[in-house]
N, C-alpha and C. Protein backbone atom coordinates (compact mmCIF):
# COMPACT_ATOMS: atom_id res chain seq x y z
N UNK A 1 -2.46 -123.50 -3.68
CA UNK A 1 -2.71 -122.61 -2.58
C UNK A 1 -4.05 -121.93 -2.80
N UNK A 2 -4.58 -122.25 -1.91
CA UNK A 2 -6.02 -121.33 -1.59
C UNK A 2 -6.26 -119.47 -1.47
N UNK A 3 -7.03 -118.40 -2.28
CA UNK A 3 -7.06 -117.87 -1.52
C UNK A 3 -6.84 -117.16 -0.64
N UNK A 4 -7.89 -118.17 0.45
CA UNK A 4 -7.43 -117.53 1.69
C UNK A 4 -6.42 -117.93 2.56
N UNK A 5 -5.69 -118.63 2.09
CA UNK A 5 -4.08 -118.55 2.31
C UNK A 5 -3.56 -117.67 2.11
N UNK A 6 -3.28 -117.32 0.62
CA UNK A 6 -2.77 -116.24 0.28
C UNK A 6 -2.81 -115.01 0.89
N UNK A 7 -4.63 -114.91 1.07
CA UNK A 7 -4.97 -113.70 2.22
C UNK A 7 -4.28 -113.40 3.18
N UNK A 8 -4.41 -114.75 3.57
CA UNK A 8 -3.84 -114.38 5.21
C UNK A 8 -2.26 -114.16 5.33
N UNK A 9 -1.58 -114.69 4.34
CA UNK A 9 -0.07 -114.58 3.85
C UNK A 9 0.03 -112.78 3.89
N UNK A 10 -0.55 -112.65 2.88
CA UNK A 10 -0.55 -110.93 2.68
C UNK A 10 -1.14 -109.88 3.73
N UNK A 11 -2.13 -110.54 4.53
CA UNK A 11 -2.83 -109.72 5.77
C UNK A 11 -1.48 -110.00 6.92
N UNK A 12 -0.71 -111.25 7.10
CA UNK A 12 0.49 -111.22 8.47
C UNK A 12 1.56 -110.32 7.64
N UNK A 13 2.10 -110.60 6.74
CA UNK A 13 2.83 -109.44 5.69
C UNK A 13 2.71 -107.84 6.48
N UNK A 14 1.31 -107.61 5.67
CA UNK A 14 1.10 -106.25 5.77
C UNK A 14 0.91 -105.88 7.64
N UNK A 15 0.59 -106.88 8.15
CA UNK A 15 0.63 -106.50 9.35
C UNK A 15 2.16 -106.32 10.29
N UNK A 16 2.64 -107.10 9.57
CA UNK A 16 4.14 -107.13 10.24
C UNK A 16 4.94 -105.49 9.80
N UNK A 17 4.42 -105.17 8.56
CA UNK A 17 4.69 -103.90 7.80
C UNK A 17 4.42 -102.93 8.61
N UNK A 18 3.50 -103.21 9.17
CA UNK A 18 2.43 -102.18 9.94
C UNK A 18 3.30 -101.79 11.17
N UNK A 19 3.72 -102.75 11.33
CA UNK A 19 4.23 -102.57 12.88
C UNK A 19 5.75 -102.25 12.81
N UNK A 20 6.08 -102.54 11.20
CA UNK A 20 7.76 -102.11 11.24
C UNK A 20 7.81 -100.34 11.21
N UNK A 21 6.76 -100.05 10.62
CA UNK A 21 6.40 -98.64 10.26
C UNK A 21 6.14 -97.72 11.46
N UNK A 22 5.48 -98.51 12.49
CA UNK A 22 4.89 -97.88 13.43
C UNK A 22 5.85 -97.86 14.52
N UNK A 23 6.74 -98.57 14.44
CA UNK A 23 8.63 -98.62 15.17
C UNK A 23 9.20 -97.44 14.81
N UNK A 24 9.46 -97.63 13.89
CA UNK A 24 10.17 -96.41 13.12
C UNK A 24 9.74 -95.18 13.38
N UNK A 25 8.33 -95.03 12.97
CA UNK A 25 7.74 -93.29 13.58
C UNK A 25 8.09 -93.08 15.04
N UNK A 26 8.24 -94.19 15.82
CA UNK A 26 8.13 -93.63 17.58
C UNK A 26 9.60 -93.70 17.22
N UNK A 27 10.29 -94.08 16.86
CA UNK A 27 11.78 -94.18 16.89
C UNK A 27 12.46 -92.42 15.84
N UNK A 28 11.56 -92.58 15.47
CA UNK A 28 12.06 -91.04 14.78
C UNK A 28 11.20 -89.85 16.14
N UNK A 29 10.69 -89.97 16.29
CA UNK A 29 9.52 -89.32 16.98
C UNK A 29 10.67 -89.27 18.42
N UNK A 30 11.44 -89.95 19.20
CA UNK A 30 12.03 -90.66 20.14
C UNK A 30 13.71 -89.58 19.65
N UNK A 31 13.90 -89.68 18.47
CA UNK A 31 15.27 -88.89 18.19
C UNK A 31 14.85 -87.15 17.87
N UNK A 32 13.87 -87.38 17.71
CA UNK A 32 13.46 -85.59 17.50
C UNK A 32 13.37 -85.04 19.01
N UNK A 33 12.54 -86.47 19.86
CA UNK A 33 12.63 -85.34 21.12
C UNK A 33 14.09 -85.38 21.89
N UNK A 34 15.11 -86.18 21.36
CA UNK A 34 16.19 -86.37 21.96
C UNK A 34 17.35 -84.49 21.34
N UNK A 35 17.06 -84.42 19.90
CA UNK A 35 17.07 -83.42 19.49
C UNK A 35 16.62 -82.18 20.08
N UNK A 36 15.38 -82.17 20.06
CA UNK A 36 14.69 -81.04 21.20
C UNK A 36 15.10 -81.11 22.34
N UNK A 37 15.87 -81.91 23.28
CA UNK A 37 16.54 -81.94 24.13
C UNK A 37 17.69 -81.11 24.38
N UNK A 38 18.78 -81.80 23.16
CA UNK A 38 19.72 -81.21 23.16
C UNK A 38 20.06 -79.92 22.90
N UNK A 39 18.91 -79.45 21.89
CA UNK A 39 18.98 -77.89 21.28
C UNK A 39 18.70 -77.21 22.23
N UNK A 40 17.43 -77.84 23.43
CA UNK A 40 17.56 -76.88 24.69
C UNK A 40 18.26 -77.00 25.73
N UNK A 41 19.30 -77.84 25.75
CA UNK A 41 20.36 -77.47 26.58
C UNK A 41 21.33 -77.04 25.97
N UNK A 42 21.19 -76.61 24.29
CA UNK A 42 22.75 -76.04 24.37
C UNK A 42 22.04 -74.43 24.35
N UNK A 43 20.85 -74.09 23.99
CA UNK A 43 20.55 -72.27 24.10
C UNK A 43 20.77 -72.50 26.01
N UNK A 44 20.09 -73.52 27.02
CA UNK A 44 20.47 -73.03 28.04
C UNK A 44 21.89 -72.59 28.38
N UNK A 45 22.39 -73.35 27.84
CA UNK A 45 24.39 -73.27 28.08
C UNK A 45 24.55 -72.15 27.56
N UNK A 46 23.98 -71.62 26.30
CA UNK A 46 24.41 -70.53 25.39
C UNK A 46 24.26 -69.29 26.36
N UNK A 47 22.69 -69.37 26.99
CA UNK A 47 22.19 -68.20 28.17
C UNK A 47 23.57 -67.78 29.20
N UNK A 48 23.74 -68.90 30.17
CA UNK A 48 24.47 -68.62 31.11
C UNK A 48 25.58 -68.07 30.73
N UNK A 49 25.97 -68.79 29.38
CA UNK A 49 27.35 -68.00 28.97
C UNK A 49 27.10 -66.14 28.73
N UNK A 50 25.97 -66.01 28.16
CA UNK A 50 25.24 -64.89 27.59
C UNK A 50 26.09 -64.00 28.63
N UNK A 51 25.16 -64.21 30.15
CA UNK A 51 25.18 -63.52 31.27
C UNK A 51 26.73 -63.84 31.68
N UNK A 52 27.31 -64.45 31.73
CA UNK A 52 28.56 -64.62 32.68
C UNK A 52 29.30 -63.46 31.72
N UNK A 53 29.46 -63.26 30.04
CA UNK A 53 29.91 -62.47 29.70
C UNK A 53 29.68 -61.10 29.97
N UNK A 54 28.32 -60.81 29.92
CA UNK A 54 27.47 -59.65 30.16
C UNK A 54 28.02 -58.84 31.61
N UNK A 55 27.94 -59.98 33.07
CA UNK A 55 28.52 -59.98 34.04
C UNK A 55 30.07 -59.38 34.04
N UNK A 56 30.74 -60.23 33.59
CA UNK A 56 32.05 -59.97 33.10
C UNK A 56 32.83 -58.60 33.16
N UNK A 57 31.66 -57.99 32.05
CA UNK A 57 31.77 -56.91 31.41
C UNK A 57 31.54 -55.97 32.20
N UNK A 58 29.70 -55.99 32.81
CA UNK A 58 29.85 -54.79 33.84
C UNK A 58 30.90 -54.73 34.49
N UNK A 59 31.69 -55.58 35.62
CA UNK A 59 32.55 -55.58 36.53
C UNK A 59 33.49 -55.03 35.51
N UNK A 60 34.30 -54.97 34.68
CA UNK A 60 35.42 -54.43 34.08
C UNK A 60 35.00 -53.35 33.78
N UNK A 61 33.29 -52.81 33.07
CA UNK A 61 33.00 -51.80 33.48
C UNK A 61 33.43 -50.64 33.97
N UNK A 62 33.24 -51.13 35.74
CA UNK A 62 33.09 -50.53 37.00
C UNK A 62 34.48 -50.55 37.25
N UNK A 63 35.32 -51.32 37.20
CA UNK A 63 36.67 -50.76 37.16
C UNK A 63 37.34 -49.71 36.39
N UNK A 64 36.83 -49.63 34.74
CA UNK A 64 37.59 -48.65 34.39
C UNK A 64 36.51 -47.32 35.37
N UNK A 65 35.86 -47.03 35.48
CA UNK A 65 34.99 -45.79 36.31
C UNK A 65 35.13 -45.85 37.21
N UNK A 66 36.03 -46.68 38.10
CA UNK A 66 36.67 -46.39 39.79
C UNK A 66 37.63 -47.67 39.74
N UNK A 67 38.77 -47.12 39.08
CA UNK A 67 40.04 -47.89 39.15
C UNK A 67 40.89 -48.40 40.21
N UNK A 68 40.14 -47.40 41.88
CA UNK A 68 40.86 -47.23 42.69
C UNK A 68 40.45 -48.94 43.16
N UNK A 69 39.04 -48.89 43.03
CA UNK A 69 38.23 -50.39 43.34
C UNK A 69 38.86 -51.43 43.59
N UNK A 70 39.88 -51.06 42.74
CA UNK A 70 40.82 -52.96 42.90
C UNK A 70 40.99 -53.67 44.07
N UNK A 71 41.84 -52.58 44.24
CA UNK A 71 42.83 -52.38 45.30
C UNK A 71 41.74 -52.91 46.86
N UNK A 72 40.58 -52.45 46.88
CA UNK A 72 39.89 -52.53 48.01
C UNK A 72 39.80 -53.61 48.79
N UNK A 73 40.26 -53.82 50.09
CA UNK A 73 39.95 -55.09 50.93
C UNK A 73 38.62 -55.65 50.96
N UNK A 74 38.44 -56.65 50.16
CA UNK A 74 37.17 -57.90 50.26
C UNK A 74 36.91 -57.92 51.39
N UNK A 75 35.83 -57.81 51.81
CA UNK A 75 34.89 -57.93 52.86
C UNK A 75 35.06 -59.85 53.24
N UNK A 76 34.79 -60.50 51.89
CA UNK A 76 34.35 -61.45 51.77
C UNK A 76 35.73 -62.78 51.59
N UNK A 77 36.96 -62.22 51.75
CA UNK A 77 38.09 -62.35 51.59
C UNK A 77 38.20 -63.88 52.70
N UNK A 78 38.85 -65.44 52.72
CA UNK A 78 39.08 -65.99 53.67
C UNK A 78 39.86 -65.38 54.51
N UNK A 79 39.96 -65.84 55.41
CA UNK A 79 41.79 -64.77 56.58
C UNK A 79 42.47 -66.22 55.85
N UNK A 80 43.93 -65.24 55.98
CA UNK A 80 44.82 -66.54 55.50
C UNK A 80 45.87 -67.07 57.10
């Protein structure tokens, strides 16, 4: 074997290397942003929950400080 056989043996090698390597980074690169994805939809989920509790709370609030409140006919009520 020649050489530049060999060369070229070790240059398609390293090139095939090249490109297994360069898979892999977009493929890691590809799960990080899938990651960054998910982490920002679970603080968004985390938010709304934030507020629905927060919400929650005022309204129970405002009931214990006008208990009579309950009781009050909804405006917004269907007719049955």
């Amino acid at each position: 074997m020649s050489v530049a056989t060999i060369l070229g043996i070790v240059s398609a090698v390293l090139g095939l290397l090249k490109s297994f390597v360069s898979y892999t980074e977009q493929k890691k690169w590809m799960e990080a942003g899938e990651a960054q994805a998910v982490r920002k939809g679970i603080e968004d989920a985390d938010q709304v929950v934030k507020h629905a509790r927060e919400a929650r709370q005022d309204i129970r609030d405002q009931h214990v400080r006008d208990p009579d409140s309950i009781m009050r006919d909804d405006p917004f009520k269907r007719p049955d």
